[in-house]
C-alpha atoms as a PDB file:
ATOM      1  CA  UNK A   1       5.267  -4.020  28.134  1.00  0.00           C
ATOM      2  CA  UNK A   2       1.652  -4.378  27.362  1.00  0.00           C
ATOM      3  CA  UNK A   3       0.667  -0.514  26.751  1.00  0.00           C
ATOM      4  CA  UNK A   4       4.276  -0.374  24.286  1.00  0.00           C
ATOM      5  CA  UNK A   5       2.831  -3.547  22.579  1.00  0.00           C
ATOM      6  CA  UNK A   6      -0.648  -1.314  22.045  1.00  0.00           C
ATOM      7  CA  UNK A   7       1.418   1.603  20.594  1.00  0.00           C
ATOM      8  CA  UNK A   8       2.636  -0.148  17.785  1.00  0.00           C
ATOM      9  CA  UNK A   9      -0.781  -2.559  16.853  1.00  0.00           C
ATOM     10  CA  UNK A  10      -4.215  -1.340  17.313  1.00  0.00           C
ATOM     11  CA  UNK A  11      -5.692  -4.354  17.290  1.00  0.00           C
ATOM     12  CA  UNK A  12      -4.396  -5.130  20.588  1.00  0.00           C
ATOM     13  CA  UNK A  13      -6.820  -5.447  23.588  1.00  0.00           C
ATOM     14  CA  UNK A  14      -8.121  -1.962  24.882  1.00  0.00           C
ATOM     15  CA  UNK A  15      -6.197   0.727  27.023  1.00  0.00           C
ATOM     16  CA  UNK A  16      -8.668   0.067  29.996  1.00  0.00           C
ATOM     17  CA  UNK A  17      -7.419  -3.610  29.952  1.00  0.00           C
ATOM     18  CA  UNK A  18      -4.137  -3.061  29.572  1.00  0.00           C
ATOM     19  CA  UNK A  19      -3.827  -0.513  32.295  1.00  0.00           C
ATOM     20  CA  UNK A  20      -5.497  -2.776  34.830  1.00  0.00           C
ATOM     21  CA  UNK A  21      -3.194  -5.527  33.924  1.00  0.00           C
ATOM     22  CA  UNK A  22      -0.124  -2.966  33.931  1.00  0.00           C
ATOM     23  CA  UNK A  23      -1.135  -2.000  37.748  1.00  0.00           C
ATOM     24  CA  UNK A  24      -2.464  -5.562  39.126  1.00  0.00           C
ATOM     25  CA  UNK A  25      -1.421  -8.341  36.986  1.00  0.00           C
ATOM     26  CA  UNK A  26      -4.871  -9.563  36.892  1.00  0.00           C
ATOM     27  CA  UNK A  27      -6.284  -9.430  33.139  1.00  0.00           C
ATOM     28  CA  UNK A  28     -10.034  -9.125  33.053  1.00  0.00           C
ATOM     29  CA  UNK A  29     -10.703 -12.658  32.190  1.00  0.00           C
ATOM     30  CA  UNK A  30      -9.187 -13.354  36.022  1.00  0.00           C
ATOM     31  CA  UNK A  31     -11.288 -10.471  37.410  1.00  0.00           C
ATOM     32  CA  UNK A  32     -14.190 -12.344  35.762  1.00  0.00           C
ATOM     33  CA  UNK A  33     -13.332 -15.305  37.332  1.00  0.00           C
ATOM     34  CA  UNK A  34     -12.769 -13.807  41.054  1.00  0.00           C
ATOM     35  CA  UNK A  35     -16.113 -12.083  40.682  1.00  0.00           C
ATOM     36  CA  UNK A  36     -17.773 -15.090  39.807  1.00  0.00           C
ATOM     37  CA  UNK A  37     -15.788 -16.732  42.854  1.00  0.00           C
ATOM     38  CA  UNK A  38     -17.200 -13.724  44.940  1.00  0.00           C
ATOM     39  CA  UNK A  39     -20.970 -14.655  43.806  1.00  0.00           C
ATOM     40  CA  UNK A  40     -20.883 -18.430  44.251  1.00  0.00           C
ATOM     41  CA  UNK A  41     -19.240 -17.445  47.621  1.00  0.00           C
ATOM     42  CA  UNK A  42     -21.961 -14.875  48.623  1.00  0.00           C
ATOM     43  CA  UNK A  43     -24.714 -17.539  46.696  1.00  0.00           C
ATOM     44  CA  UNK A  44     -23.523 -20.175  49.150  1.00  0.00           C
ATOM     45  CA  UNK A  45     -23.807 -17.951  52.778  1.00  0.00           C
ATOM     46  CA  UNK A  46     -27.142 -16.815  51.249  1.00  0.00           C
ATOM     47  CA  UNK A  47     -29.052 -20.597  50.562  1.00  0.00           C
ATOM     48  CA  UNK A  48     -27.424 -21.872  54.033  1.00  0.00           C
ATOM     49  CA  UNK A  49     -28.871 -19.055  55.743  1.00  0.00           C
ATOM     50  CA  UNK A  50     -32.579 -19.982  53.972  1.00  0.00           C
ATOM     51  CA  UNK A  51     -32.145 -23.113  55.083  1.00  0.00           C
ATOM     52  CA  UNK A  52     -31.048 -23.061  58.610  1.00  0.00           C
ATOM     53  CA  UNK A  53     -32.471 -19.700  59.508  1.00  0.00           C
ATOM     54  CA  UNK A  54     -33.970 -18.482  62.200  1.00  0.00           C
ATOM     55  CA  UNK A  55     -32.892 -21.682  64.102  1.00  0.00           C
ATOM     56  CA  UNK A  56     -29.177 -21.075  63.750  1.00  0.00           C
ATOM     57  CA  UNK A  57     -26.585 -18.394  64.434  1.00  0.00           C
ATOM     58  CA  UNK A  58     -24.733 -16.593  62.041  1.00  0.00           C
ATOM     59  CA  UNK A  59     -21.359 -18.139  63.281  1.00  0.00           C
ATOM     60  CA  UNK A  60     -22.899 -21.517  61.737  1.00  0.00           C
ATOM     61  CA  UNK A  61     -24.375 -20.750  59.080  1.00  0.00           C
ATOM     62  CA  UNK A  62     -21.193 -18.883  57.808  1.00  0.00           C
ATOM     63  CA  UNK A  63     -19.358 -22.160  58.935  1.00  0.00           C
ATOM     64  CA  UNK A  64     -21.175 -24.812  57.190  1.00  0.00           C
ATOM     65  CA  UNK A  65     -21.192 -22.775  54.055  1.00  0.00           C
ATOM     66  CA  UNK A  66     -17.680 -21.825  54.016  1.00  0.00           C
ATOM     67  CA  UNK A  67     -16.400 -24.566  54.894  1.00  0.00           C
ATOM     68  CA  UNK A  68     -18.409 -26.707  52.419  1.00  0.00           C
ATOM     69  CA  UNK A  69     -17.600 -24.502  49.230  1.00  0.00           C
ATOM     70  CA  UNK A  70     -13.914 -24.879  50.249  1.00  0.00           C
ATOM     71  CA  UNK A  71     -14.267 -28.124  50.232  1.00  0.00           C
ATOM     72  CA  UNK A  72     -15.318 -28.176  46.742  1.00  0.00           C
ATOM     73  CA  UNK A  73     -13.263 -25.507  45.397  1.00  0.00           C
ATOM     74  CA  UNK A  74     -11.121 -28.031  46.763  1.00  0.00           C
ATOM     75  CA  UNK A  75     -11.420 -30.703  44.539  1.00  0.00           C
ATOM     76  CA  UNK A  76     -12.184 -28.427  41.552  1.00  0.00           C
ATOM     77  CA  UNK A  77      -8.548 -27.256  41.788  1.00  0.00           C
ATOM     78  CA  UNK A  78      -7.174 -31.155  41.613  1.00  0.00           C
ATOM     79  CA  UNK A  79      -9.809 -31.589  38.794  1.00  0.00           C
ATOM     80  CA  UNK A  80      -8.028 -29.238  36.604  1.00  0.00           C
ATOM     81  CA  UNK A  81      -5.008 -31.382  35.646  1.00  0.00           C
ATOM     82  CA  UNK A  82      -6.752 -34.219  34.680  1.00  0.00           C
ATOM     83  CA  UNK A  83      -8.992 -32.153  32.388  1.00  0.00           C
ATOM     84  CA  UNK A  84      -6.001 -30.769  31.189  1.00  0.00           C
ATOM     85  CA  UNK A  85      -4.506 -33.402  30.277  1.00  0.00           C
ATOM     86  CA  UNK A  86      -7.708 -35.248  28.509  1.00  0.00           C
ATOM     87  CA  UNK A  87      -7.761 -32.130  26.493  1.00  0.00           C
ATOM     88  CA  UNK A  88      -4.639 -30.714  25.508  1.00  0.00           C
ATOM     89  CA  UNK A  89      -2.529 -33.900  27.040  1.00  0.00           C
ATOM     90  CA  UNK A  90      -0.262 -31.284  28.639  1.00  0.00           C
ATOM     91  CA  UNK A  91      -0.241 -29.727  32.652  1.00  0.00           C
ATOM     92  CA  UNK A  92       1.419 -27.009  33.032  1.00  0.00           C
ATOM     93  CA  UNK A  93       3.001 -25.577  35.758  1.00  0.00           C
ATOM     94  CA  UNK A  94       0.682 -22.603  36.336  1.00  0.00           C
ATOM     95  CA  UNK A  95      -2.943 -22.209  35.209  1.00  0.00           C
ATOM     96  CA  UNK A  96      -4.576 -18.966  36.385  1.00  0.00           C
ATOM     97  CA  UNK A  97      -7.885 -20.743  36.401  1.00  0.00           C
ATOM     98  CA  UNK A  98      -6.628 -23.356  39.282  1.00  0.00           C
ATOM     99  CA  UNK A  99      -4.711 -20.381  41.600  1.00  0.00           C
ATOM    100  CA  UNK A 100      -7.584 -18.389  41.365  1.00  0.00           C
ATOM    101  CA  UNK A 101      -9.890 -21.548  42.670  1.00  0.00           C
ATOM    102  CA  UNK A 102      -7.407 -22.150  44.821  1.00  0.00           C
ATOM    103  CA  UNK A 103      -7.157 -18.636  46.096  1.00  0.00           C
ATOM    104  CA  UNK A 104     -10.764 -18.496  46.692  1.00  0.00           C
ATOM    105  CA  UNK A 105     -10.584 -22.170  48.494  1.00  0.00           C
ATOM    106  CA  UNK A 106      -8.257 -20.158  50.998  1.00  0.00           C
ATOM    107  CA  UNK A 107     -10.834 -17.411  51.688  1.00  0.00           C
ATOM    108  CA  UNK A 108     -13.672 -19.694  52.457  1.00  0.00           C
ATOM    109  CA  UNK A 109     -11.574 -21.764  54.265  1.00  0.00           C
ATOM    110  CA  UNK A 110     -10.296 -19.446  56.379  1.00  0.00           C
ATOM    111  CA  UNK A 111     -13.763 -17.475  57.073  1.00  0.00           C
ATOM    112  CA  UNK A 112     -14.772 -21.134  58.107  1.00  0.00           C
ATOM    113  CA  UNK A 113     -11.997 -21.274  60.711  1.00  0.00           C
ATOM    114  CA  UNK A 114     -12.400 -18.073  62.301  1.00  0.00           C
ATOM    115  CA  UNK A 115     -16.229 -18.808  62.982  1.00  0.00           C
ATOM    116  CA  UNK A 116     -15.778 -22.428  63.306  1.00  0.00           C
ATOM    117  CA  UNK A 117     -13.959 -21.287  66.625  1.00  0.00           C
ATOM    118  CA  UNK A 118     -17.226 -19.389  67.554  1.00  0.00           C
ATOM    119  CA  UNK A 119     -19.860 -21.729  66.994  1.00  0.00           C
ATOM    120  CA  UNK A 120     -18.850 -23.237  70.515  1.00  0.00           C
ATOM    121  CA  UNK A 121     -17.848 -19.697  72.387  1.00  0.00           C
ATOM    122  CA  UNK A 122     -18.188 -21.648  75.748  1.00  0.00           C
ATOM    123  CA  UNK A 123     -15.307 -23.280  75.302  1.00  0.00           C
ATOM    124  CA  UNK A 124     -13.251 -20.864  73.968  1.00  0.00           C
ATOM    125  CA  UNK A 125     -10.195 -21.499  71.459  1.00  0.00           C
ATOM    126  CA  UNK A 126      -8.213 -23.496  73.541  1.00  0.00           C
ATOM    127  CA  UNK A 127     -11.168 -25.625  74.120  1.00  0.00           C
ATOM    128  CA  UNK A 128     -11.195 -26.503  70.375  1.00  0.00           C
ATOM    129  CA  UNK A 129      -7.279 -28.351  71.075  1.00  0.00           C
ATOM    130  CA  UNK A 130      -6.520 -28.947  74.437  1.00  0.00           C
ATOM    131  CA  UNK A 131      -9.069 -30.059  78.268  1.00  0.00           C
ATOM    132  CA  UNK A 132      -8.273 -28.540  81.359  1.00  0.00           C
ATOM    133  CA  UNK A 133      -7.766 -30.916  84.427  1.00  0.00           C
ATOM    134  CA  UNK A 134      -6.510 -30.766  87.272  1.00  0.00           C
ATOM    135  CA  UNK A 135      -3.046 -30.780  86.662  1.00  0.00           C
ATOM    136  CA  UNK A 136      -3.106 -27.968  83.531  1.00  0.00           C
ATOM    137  CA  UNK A 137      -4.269 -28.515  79.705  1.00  0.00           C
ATOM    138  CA  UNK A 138      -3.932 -31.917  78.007  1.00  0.00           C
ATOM    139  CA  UNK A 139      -4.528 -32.693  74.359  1.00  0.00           C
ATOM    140  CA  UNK A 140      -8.065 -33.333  73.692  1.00  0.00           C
ATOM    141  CA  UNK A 141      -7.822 -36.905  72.157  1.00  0.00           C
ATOM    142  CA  UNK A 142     -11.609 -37.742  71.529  1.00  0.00           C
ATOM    143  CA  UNK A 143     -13.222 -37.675  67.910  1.00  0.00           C
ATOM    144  CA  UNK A 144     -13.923 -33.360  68.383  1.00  0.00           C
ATOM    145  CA  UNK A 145     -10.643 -32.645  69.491  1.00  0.00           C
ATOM    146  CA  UNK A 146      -8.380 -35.262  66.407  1.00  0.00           C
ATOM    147  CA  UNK A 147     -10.990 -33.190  64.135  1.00  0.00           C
ATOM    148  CA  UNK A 148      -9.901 -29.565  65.607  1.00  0.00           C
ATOM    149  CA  UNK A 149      -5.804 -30.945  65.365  1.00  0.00           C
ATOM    150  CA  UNK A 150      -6.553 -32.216  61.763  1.00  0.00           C
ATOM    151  CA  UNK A 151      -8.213 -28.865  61.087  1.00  0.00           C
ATOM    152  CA  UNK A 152      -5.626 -26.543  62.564  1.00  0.00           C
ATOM    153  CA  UNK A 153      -2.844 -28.815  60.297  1.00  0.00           C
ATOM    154  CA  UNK A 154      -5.364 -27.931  56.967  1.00  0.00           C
ATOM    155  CA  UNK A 155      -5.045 -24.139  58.302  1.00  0.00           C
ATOM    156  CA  UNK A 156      -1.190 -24.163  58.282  1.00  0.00           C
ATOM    157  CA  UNK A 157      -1.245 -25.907  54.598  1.00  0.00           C
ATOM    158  CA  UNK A 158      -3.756 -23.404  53.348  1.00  0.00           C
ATOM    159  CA  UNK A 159      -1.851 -20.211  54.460  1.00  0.00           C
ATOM    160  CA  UNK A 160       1.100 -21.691  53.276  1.00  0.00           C
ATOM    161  CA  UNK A 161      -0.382 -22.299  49.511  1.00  0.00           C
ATOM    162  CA  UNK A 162      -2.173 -18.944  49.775  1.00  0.00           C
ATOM    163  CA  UNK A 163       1.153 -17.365  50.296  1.00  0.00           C
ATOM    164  CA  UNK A 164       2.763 -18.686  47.384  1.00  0.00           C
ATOM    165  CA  UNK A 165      -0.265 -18.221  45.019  1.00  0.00           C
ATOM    166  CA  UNK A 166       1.503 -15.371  43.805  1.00  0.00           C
ATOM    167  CA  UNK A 167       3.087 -14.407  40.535  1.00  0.00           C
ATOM    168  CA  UNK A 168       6.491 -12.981  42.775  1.00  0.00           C
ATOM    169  CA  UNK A 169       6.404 -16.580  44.765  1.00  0.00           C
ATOM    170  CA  UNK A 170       5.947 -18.358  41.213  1.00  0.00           C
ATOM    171  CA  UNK A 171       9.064 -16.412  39.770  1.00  0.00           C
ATOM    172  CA  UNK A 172      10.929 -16.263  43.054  1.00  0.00           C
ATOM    173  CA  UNK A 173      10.596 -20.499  43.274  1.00  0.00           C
ATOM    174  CA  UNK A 174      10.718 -21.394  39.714  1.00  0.00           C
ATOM    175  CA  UNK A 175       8.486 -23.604  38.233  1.00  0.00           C
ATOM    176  CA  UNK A 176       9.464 -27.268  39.386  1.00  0.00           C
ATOM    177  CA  UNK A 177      10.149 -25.887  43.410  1.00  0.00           C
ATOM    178  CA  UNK A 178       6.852 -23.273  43.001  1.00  0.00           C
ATOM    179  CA  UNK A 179       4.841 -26.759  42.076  1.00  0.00           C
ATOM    180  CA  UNK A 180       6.436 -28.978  44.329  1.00  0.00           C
ATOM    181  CA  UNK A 181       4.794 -26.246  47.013  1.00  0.00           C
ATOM    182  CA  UNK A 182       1.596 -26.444  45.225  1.00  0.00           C
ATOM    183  CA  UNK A 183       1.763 -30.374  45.554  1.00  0.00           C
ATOM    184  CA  UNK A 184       0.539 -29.914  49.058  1.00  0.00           C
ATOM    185  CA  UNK A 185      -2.790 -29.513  47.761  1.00  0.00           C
ATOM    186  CA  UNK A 186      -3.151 -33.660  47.973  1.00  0.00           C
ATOM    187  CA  UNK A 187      -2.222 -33.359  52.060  1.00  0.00           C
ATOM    188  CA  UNK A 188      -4.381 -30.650  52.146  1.00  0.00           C
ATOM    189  CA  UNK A 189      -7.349 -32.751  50.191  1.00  0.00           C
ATOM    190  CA  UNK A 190      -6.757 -35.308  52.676  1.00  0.00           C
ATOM    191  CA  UNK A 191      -6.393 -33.032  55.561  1.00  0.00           C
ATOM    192  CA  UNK A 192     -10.307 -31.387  54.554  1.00  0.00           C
ATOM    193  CA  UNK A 193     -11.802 -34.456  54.108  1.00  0.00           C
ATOM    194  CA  UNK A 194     -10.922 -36.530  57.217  1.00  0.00           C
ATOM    195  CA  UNK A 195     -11.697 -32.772  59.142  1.00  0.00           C
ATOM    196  CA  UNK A 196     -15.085 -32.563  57.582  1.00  0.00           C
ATOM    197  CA  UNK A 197     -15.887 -36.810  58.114  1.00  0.00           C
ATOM    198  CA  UNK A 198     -14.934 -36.898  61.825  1.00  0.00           C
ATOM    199  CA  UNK A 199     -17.138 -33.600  62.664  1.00  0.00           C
ATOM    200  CA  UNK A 200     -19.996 -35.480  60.927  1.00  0.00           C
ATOM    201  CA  UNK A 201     -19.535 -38.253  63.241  1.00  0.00           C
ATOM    202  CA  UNK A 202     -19.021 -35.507  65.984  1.00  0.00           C
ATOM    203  CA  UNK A 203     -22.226 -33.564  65.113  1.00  0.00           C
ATOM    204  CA  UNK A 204     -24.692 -35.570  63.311  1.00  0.00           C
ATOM    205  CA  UNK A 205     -24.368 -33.552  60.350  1.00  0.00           C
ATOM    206  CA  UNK A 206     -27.548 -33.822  58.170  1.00  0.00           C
ATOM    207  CA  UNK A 207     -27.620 -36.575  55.341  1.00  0.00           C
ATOM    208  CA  UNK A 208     -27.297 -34.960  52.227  1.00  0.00           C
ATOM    209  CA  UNK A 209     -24.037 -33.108  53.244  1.00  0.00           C
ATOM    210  CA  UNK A 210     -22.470 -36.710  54.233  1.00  0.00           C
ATOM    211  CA  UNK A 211     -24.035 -37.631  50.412  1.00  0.00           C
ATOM    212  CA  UNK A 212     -22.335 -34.389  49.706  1.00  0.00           C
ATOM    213  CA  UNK A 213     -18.795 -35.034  50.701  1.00  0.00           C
ATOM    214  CA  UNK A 214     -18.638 -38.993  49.713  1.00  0.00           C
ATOM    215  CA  UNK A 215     -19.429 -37.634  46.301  1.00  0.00           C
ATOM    216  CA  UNK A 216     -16.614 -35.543  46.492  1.00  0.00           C
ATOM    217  CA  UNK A 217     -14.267 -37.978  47.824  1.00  0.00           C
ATOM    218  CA  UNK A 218     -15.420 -40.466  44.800  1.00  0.00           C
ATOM    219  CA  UNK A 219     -14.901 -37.644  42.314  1.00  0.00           C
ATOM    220  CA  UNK A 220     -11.264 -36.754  43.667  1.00  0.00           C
ATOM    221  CA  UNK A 221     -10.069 -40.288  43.508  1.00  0.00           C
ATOM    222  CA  UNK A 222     -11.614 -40.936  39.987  1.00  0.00           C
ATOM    223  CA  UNK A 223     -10.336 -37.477  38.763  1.00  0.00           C
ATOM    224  CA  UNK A 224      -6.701 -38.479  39.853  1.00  0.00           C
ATOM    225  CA  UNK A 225      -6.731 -41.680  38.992  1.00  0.00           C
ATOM    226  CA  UNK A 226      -7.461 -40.781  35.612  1.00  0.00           C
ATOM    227  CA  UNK A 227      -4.885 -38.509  35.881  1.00  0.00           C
ATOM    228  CA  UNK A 228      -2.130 -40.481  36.609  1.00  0.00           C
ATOM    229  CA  UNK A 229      -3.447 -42.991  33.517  1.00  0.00           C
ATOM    230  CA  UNK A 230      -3.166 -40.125  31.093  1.00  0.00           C
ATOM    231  CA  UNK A 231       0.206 -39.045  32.779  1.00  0.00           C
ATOM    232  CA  UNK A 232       1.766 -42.474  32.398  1.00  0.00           C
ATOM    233  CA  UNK A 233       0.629 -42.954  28.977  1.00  0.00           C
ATOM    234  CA  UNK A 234       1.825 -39.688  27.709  1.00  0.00           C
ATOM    235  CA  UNK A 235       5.461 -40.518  29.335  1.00  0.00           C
ATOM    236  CA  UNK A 236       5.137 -43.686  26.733  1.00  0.00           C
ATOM    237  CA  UNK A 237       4.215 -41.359  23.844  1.00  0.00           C
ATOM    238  CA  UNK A 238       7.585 -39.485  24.823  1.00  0.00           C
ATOM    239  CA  UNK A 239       9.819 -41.767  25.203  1.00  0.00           C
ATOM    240  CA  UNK A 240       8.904 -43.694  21.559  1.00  0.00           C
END
């Protein structure tokens, strides 16, 4: 569709362009934004490491900084309909801008998991969930194993919105069921940040990244609350 659209106007956008949308989807503003994504990603590992290094593995450092950014990626992708709506007082069902932050949320999030579960290799993976007595494995009910279960129920929400952050999921769902999916994202908000506050009771996590994620909690609230003002008043606009 897009190179028969070039054939007949030549001021559309340049074969290059066109071709890499024809093959991938993915326009070059979207690129632009996943390679940005990419940096701030890499950015992130790379000041964590200047900061903790030489005292702390690798398995840590890529922890704490992947799991961080996803946390904030996080709340940038539940910021986006309220500053939607304050602009353009309209949210619509898909914004490229918000899957691709939310795509990128998934990556860290998951690179956070995988070494999360080697920061502590002495206890292995089922140490994370379950303790060993004397009588088999029980759940592990203290304030590091509630933090692992809440974390492992974040892991199941995030593959399940990276799966559908998709334009075949978005046209195989429609748009009301495809959002109602994406609607998750609040569980999964919640899920993060009661993960990330009991293994800074669990760990003694350093000052500024409790700072940190209270200022992200505050933001979240005030974003959606703001949200659902602007919602409700543009239902009374409508219905006038």
């Amino acid at each position: 569709m897009c190179c028969q659209i070039l054939r007949k106007s030549p001021a559309c956008q340049p074969v290059k362009t066109c071709m890499i949308r024809t093959l991938t989807g993915i326009g070059r503003t979207r690129w632009l934004t996943h390679f940005a994504l990419l940096l701030i990603t890499l950015g992130a590992v790379y000041l964590t490491r200047r900061f903790y290094a030489p005292n702390a593995a690798l398995s840590y450092i890529l922890t704490i900084a992947t799991g961080y950014l996803s946390l904030a990626l996080l709340i940038i992708t539940l910021l986006v309909g309220p500053l939607k709506l304050m602009w353009q007082r309209r949210n619509p069902v898909n914004v490229d801008l918000r899957r691709d932050v939310g795509i990128w949320t998934a990556i860290n999030g998951l690179i956070h998991v995988v070494f999360g579960l080697q920061v502590r290799e002495r206890l292995g993976v089922i140490g994370y969930f379950l303790r060993e007595t004397a009588n088999g494995y029980v759940l592990l009910t203290n304030r590091f194993g509630i933090a692992n279960w809440v974390g492992l129920a974040a892991t199941v929400t995030l593959i399940a919105l990276l799966a559908t952050s998709n334009d075949w999921s978005l046209r195989k769902l429609r748009g009301p069921r495809w959002k109602a999916v994406q609607r998750w994202n609040y569980a999964l908000a919640g899920l993060a940040l009661l993960h990330t506050f009991l293994y800074q009771m669990v760990s003694g996590r350093e000052h500024y990244l409790i700072t940190a994620t209270l200022a992200f909690t505050l933001v979240l609230l005030a974003g959606q609350f703001v949200g659902i003002q602007l919602y409700r008043a543009g239902r009374r606009r409508r219905k006038q």
